[in-house]
N, C-alpha and C. Protein backbone atom coordinates (compact mmCIF):
# COMPACT_ATOMS: atom_id res chain seq x y z
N UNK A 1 0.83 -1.18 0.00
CA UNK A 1 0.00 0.00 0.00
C UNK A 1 0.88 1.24 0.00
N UNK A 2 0.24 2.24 -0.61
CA UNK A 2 1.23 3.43 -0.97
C UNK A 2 0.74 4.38 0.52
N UNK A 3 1.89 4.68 1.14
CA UNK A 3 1.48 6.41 1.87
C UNK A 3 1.51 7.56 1.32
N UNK A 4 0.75 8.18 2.05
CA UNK A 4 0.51 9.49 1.36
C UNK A 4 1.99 10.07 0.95
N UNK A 5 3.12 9.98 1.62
CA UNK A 5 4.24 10.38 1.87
C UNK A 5 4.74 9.63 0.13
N UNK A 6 4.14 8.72 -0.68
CA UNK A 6 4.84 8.39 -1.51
C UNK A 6 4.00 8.89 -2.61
N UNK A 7 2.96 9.58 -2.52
CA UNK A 7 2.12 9.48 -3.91
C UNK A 7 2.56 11.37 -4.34
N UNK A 8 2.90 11.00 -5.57
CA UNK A 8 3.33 12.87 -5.94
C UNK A 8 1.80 14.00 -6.14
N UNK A 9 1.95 14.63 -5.90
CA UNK A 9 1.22 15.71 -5.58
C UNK A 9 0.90 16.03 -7.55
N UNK A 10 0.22 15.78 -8.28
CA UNK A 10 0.47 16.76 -9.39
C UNK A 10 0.11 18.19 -9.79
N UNK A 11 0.62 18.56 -11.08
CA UNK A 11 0.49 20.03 -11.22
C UNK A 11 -1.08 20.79 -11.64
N UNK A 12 -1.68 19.51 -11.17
CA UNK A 12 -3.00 20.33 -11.90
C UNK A 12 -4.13 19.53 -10.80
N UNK A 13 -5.35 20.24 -10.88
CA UNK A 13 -6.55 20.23 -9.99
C UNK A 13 -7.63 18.98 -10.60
N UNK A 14 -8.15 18.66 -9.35
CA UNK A 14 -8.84 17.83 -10.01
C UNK A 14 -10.85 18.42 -9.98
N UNK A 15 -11.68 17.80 -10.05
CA UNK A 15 -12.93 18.15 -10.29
C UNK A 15 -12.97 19.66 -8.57
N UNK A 16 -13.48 20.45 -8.60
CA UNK A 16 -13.96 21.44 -7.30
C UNK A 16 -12.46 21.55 -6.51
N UNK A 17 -11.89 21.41 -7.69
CA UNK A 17 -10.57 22.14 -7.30
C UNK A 17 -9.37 21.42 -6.17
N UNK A 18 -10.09 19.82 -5.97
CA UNK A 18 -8.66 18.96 -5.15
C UNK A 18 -7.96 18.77 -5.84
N UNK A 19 -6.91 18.63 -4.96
CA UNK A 19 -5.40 17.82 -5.28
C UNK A 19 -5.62 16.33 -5.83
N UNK A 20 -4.65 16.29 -7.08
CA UNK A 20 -4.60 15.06 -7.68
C UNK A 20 -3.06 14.87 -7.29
N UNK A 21 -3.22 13.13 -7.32
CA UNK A 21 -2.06 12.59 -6.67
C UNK A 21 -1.54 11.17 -7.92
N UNK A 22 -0.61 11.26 -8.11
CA UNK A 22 0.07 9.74 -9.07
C UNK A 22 1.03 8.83 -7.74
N UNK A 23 0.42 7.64 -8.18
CA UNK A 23 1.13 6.46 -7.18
C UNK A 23 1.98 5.81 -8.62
N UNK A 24 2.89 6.11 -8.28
CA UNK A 24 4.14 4.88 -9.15
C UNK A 24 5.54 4.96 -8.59
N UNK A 25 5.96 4.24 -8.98
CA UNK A 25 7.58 4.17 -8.58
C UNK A 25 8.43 4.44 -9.96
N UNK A 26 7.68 4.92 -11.17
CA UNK A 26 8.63 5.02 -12.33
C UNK A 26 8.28 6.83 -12.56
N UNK A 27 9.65 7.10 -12.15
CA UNK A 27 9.54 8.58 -12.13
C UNK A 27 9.48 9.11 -13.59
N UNK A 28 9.93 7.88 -14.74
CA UNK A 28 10.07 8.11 -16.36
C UNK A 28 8.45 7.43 -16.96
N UNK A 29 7.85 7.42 -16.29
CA UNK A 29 7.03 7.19 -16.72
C UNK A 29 5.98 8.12 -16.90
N UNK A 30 5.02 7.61 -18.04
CA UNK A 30 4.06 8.39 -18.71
C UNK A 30 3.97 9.96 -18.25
N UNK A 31 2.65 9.39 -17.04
CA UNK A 31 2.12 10.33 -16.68
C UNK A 31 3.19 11.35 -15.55
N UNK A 32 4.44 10.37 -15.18
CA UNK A 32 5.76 11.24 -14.33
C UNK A 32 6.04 12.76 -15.04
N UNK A 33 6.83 12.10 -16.17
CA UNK A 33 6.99 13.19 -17.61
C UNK A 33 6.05 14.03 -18.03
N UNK A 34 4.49 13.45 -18.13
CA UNK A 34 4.08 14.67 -18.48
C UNK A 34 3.86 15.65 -17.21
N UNK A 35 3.68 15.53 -15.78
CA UNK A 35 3.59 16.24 -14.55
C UNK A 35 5.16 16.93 -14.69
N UNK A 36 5.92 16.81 -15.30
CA UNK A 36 7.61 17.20 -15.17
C UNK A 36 7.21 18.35 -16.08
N UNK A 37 6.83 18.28 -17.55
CA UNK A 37 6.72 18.92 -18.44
C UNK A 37 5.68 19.99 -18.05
N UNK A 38 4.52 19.75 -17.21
CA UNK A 38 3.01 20.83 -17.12
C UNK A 38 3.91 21.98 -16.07
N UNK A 39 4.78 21.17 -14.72
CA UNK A 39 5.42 22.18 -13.82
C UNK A 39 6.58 23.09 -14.81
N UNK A 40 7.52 22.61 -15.47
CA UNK A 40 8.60 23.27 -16.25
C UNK A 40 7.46 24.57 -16.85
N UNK A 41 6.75 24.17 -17.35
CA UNK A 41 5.61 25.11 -18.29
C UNK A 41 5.21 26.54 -17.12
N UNK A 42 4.90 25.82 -15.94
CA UNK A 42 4.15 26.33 -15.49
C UNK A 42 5.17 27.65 -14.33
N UNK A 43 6.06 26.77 -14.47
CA UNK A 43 7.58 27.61 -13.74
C UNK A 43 7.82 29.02 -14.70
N UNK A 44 7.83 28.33 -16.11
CA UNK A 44 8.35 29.32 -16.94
C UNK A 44 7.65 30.67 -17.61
N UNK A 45 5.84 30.25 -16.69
CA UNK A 45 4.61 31.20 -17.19
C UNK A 45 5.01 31.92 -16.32
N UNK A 46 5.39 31.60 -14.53
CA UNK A 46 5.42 32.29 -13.57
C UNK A 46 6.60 33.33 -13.61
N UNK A 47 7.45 33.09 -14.67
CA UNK A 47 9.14 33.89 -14.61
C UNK A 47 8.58 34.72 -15.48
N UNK A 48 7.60 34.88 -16.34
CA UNK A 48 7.14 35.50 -17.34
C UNK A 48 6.64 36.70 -17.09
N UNK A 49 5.46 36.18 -16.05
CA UNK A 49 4.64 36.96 -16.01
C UNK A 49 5.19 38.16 -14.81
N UNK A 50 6.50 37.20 -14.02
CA UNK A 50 6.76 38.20 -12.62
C UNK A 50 7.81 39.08 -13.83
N UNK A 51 8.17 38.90 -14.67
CA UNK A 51 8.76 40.40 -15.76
C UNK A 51 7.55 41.10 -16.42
N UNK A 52 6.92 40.94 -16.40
CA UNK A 52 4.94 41.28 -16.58
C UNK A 52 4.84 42.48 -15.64
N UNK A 53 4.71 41.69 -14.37
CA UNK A 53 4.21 42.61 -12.91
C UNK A 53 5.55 44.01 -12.99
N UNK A 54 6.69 43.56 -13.17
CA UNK A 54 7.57 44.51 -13.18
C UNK A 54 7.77 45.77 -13.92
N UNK A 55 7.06 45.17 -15.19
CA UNK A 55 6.60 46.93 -16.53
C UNK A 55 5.94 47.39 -15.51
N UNK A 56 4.54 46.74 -15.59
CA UNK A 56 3.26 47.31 -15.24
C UNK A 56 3.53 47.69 -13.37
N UNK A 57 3.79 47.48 -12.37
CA UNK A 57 4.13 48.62 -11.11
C UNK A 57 5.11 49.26 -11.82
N UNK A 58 6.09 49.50 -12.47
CA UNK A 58 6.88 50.33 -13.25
C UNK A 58 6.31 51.72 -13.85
N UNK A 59 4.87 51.09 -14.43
CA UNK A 59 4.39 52.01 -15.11
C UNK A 59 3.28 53.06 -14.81
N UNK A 60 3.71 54.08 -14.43
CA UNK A 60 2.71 55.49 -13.84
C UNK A 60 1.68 55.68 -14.29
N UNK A 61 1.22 54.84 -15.76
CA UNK A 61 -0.16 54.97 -16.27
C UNK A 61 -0.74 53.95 -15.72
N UNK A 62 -0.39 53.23 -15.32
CA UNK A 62 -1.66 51.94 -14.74
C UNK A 62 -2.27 52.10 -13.96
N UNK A 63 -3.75 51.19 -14.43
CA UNK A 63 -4.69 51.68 -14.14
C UNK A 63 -5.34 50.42 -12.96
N UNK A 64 -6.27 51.09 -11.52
CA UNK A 64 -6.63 50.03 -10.73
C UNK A 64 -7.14 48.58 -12.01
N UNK A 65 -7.55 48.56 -12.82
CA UNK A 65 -7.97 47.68 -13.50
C UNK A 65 -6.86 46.75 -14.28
N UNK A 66 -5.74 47.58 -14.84
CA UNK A 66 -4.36 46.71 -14.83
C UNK A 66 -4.24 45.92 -13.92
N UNK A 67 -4.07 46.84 -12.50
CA UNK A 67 -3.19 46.03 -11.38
C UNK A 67 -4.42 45.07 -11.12
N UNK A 68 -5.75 45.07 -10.74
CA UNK A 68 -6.79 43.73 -10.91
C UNK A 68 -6.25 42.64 -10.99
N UNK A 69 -5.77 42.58 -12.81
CA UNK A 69 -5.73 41.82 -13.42
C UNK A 69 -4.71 41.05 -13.05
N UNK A 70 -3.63 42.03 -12.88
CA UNK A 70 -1.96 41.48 -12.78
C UNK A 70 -2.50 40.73 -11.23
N UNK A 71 -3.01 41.06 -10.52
CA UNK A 71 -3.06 40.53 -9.05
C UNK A 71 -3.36 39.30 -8.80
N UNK A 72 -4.64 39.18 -9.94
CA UNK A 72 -5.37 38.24 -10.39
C UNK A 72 -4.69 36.89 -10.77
N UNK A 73 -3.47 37.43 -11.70
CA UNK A 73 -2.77 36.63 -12.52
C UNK A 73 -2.07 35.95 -11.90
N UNK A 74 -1.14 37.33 -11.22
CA UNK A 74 -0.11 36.32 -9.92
C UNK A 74 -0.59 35.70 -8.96
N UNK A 75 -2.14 35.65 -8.55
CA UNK A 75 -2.00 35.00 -7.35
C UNK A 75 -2.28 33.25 -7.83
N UNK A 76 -2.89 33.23 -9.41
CA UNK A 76 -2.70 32.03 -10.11
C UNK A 76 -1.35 31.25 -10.35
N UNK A 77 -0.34 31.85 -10.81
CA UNK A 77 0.58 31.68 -10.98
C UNK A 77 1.37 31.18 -9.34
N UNK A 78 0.78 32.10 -8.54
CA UNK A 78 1.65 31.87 -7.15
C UNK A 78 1.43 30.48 -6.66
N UNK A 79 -0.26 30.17 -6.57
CA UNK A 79 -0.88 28.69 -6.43
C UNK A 79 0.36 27.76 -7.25
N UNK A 80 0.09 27.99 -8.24
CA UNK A 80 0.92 26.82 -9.33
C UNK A 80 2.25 26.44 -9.07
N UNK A 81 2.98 27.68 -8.61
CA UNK A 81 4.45 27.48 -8.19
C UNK A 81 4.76 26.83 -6.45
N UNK A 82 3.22 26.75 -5.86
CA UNK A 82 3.67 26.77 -4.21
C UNK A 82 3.23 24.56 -4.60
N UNK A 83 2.25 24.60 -5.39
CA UNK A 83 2.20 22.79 -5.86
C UNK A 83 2.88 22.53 -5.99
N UNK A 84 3.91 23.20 -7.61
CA UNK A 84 5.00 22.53 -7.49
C UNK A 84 6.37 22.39 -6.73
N UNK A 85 6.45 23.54 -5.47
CA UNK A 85 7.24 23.44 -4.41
C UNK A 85 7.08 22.19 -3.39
N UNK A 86 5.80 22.28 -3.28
CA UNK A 86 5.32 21.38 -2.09
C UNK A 86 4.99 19.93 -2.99
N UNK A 87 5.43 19.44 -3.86
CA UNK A 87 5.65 18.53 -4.94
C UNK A 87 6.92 18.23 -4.53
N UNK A 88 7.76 18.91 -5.44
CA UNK A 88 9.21 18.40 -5.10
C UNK A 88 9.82 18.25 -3.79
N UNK A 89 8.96 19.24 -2.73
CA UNK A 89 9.76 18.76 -1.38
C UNK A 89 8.94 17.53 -0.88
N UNK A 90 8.20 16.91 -0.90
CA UNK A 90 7.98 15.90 -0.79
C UNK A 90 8.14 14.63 -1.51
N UNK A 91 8.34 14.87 -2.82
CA UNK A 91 9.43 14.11 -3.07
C UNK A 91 10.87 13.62 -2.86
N UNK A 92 11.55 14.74 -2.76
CA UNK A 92 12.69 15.19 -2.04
C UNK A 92 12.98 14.61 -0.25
N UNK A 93 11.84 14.40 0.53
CA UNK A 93 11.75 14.13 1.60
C UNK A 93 11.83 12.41 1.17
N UNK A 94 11.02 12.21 0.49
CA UNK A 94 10.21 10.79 0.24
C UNK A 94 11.65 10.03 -0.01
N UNK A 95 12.99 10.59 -1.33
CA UNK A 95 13.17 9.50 -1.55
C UNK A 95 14.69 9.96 -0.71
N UNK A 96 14.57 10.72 0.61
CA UNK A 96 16.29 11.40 0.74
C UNK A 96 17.10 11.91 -0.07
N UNK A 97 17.47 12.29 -0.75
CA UNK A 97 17.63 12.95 -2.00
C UNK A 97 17.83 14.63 -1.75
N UNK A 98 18.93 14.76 -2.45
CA UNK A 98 19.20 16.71 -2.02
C UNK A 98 18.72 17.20 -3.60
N UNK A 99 18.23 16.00 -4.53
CA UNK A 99 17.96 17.00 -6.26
C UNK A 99 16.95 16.09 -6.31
N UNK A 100 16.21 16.74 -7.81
CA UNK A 100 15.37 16.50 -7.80
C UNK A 100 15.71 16.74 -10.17
């Protein structure tokens, strides 16, 4: 039987917004890779968009409805990056391991 301590956390929600979880021991497998590939994606929206937030507070014309949006954006982006933190450190815990 798997513990919770072994099943990975993945990068995406399931129906009313729970956590979905993969039980395997093949980190090259299928559905491993594609959870590797959705976080890389999802890392690289978040580096994006925090050079995004940086024009726009930069910029003296913006408007409460900009910043809305941008607030909006990052606090999506923030969710996505704290999964895949709390992903890898539990992986990281799971198999002793200092990389990932």
């Amino acid at each position: 039987m798997t513990t919770p301590d072994e099943l990975r956390l993945l990068p995406w929600s399931g129906p009313e917004g729970k956590p979905c979880y993969l039980s395997t021991e093949d980190s090259d497998g299928h559905m491993s890779r594609l959870a590797d590939n959705i976080e890389s994606v999802q890392l690289g929206m978040a580096a994006d968009l925090l050079e995004h937030a940086l024009e726009i507070l930069g910029d003296k014309d913006a408007g409460a409805e900009d910043l809305r949006v941008l607030a909006t954006d990052l606090t999506g982006a923030l969710q996505e990056t704290l999964r895949v933190a709390t992903s890898r450190g539990r992986r990281l815990r799971a198999s002793g391991s200092q990389r990932l």
